[in-house]
Protein backbone atom coordinates (compact mmCIF):
# COMPACT_ATOMS: atom_id res chain seq x y z
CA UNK A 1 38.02 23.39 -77.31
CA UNK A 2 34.48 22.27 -78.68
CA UNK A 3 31.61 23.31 -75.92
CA UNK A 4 29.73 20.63 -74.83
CA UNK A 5 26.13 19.50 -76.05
CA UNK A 6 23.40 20.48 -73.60
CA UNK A 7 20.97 17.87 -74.78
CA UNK A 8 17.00 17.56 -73.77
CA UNK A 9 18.32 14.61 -70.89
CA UNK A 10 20.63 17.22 -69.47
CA UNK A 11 18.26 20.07 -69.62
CA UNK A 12 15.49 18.04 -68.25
CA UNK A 13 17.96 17.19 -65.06
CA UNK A 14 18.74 20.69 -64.88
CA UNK A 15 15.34 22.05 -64.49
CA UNK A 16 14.94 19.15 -62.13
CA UNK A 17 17.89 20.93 -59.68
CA UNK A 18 15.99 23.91 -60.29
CA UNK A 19 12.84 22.54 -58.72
CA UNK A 20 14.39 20.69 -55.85
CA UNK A 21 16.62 23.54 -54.74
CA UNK A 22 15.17 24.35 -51.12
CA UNK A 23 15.84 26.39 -48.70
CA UNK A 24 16.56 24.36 -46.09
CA UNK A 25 16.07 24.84 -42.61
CA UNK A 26 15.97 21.03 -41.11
CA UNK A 27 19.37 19.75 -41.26
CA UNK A 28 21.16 16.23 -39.82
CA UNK A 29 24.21 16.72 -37.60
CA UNK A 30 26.73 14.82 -40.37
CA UNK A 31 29.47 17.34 -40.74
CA UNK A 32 30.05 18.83 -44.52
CA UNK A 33 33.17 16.76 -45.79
CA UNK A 34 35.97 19.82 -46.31
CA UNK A 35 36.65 18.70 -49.73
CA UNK A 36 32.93 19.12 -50.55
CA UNK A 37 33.07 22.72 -49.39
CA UNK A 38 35.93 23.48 -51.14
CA UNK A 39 34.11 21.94 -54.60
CA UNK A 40 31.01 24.38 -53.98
CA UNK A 41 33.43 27.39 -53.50
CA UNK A 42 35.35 26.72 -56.65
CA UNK A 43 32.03 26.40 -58.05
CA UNK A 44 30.50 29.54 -57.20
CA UNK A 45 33.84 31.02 -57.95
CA UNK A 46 32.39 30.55 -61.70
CA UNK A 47 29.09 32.74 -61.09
CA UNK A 48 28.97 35.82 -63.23
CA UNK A 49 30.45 38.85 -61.58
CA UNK A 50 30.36 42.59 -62.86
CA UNK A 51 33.92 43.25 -64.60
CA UNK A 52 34.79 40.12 -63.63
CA UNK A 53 35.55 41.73 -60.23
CA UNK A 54 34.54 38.73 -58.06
CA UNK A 55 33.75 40.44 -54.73
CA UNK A 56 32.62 38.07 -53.12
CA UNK A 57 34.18 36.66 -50.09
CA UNK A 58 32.78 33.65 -47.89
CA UNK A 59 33.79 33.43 -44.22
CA UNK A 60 33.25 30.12 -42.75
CA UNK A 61 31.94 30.56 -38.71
CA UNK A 62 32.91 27.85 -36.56
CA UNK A 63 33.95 29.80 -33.70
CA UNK A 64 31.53 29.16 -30.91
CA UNK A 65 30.90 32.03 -29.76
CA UNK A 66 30.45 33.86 -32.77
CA UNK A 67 27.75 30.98 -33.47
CA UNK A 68 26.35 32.07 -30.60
CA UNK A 69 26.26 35.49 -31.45
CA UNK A 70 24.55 35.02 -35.13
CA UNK A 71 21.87 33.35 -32.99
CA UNK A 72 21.14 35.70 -31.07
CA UNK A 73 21.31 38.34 -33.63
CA UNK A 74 18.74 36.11 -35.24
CA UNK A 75 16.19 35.65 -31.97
CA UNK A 76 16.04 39.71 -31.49
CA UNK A 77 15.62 40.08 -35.35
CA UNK A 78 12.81 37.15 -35.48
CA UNK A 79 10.85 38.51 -32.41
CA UNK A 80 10.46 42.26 -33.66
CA UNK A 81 9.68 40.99 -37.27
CA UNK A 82 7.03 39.09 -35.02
CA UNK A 83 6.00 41.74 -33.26
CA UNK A 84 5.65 43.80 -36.82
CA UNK A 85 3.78 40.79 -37.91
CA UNK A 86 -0.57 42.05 -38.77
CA UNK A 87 -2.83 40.04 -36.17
CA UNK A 88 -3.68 37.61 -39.01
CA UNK A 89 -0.65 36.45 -39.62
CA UNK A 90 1.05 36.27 -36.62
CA UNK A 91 0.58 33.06 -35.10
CA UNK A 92 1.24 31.44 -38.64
CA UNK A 93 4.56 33.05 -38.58
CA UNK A 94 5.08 31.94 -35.16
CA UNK A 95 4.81 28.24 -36.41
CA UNK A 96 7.25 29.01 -39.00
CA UNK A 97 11.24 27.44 -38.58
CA UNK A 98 12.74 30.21 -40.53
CA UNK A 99 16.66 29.50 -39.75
CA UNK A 100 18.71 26.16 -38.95
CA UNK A 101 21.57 28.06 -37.13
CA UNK A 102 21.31 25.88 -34.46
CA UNK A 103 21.43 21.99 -36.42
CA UNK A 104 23.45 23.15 -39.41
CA UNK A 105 27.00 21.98 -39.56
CA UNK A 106 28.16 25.04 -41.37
CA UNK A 107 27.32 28.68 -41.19
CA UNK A 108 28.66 31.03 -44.64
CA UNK A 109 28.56 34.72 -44.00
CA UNK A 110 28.67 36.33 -47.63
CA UNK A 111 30.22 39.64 -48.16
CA UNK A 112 31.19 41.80 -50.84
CA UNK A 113 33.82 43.97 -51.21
CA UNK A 114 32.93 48.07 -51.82
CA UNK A 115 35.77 48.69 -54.31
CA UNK A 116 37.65 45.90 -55.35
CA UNK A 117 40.69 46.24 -57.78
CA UNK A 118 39.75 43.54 -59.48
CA UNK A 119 37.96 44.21 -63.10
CA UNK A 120 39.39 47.83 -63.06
CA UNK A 121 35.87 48.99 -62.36
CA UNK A 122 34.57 48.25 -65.77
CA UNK A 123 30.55 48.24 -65.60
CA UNK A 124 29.67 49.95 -62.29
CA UNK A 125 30.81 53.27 -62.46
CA UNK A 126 26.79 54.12 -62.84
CA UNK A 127 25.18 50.62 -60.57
CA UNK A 128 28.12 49.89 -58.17
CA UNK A 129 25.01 47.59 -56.60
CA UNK A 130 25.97 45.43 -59.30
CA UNK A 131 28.68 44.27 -56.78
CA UNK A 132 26.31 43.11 -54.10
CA UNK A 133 24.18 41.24 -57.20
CA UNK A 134 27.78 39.72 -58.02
CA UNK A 135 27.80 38.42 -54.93
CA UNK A 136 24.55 37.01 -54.92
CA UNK A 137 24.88 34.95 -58.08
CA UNK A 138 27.89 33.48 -56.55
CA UNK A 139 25.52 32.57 -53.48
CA UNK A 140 23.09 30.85 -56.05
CA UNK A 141 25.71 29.47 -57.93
CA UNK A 142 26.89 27.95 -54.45
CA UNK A 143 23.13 26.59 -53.82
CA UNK A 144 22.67 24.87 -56.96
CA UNK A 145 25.51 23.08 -56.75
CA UNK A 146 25.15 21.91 -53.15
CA UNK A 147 21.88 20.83 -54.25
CA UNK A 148 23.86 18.52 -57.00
CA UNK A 149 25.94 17.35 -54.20
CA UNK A 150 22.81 16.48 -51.96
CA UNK A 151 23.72 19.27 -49.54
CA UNK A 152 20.74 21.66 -48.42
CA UNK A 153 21.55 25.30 -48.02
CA UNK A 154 19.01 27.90 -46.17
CA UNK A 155 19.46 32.03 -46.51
CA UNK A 156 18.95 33.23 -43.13
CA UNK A 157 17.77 36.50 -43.88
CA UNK A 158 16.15 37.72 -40.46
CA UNK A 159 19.65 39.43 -39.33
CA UNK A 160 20.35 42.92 -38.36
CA UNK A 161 23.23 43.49 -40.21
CA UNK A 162 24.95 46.26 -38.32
CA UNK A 163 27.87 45.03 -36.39
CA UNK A 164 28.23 42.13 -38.73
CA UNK A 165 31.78 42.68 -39.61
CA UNK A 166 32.66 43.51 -36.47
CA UNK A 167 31.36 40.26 -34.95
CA UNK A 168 33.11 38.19 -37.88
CA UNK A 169 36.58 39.88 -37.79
CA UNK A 170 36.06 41.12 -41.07
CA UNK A 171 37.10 44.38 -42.65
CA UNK A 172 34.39 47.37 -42.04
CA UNK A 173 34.27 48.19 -45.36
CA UNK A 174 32.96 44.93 -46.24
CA UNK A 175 29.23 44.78 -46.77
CA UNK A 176 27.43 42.10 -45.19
CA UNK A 177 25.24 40.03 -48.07
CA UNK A 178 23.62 37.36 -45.82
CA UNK A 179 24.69 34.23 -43.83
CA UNK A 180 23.82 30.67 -45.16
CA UNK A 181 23.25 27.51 -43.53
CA UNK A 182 25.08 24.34 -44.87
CA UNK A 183 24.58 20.74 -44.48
CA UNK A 184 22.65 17.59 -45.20
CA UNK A 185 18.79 18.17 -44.92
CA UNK A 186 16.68 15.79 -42.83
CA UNK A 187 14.54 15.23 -46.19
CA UNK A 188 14.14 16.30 -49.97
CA UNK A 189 11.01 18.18 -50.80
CA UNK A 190 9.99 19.60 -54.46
CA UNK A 191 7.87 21.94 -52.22
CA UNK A 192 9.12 25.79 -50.46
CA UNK A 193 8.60 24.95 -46.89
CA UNK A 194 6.95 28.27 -47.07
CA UNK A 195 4.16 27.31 -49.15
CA UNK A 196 3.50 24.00 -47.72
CA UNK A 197 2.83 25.88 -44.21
CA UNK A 198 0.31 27.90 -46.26
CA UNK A 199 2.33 31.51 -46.09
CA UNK A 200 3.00 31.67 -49.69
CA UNK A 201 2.01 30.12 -53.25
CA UNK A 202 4.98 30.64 -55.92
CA UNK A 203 4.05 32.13 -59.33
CA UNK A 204 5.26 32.54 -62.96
CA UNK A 205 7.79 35.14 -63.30
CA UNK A 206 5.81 38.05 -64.85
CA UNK A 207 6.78 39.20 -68.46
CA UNK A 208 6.07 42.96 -69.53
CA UNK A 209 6.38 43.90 -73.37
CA UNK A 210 6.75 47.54 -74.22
């Protein structure tokens, strides 16, 4: 099969997605079509995975109560990370919307599997973290092509994660990655949220020679 030609149009588009991915928190009510969500989980089914193990797996929350119980995991972890917060800082964080659990028509929890049988173990034997990284390139994989799609996703982050699996019905043994927010955002931005609301300025990724 002859690979395709990535020309300067393309690659210009792409670094476009790049810059308009966002992690959304401001999302409309319109539900996520299911044959859209099943697109962006064949998709990230292509990120890169150690061994080609794949260990991710995506749970899809629509029970109510265990909606209810992700946001409540979320207030108690958002008012002690307040509480941690310096002086300075605190009422700016206060201002900040850092999850859409409540307006987001779809809630991904991501986990990874410990020891999956898949790819024989080849390349972790000495970084079995490279499972949990697996499982984050299939969550970026997932974001970029949302984006495409003109679906927002957010990483709610501010979780405890103990009890996760229990709360999901999941296996124990399965670690607990994060939980993403999916949907249609209210509006587009080529700005982080976070540095608009002044908490953070982005910068070049650094390069060390040796």
């Amino acid at each position: 099969m002859t690979p395709p030609v990535f020309d300067a149009a393309f690659q210009a588009r792409l670094e476009a997605l790049f810059r308009w991915r966002r992690d959304v928190r401001h999302f409309r009510p319109d539900p996520v079509p299911e044959a859209a969500l099943e697109r962006l989980l064949a998709l990230a089914a292509l990120a890169p995975s150690v061994g080609l193990s794949q260990p991710w797996r995506f749970v899809l929350v629509e029970d109510a109560a265990r909606r209810a119980w992700l946001r409540e995991n979320f207030r108690r972890s958002n008012a002690e990370a307040l509480a941690a917060q310096p002086a300075e800082r605190a009422a700016r964080y206060a201002r900040l919307k850092l999850a859409g659990l409540e307006e987001a028509p779809c809630l991904l929890a991501l986990f990874a599997l410990p020891d999956p049988a898949q790819g024989h173990g080849l390349g972790r034997r000495t970084m079995p973290q490279t499972l949990d990284y697996s499982a984050v390139m299939a969550a970026h994989t997932l974001w970029l092509a949302a984006r495409a799609e003109g679906l927002g996703l957010g990483w709610v982050s501010i979780l405890e994660p103990e009890g996760m699996a229990a709360a999901l019905a999941v296996p124990a043994e399965w670690r607990f990655i994060g939980l993403f927010c999916l949907g249609y955002p209210q509006a587009d931005s080529e700005t982080p949220e976070l540095q608009r609301e002044g908490w953070e300025t982005p910068r070049p990724a650094p390069l060390l020679r040796r």
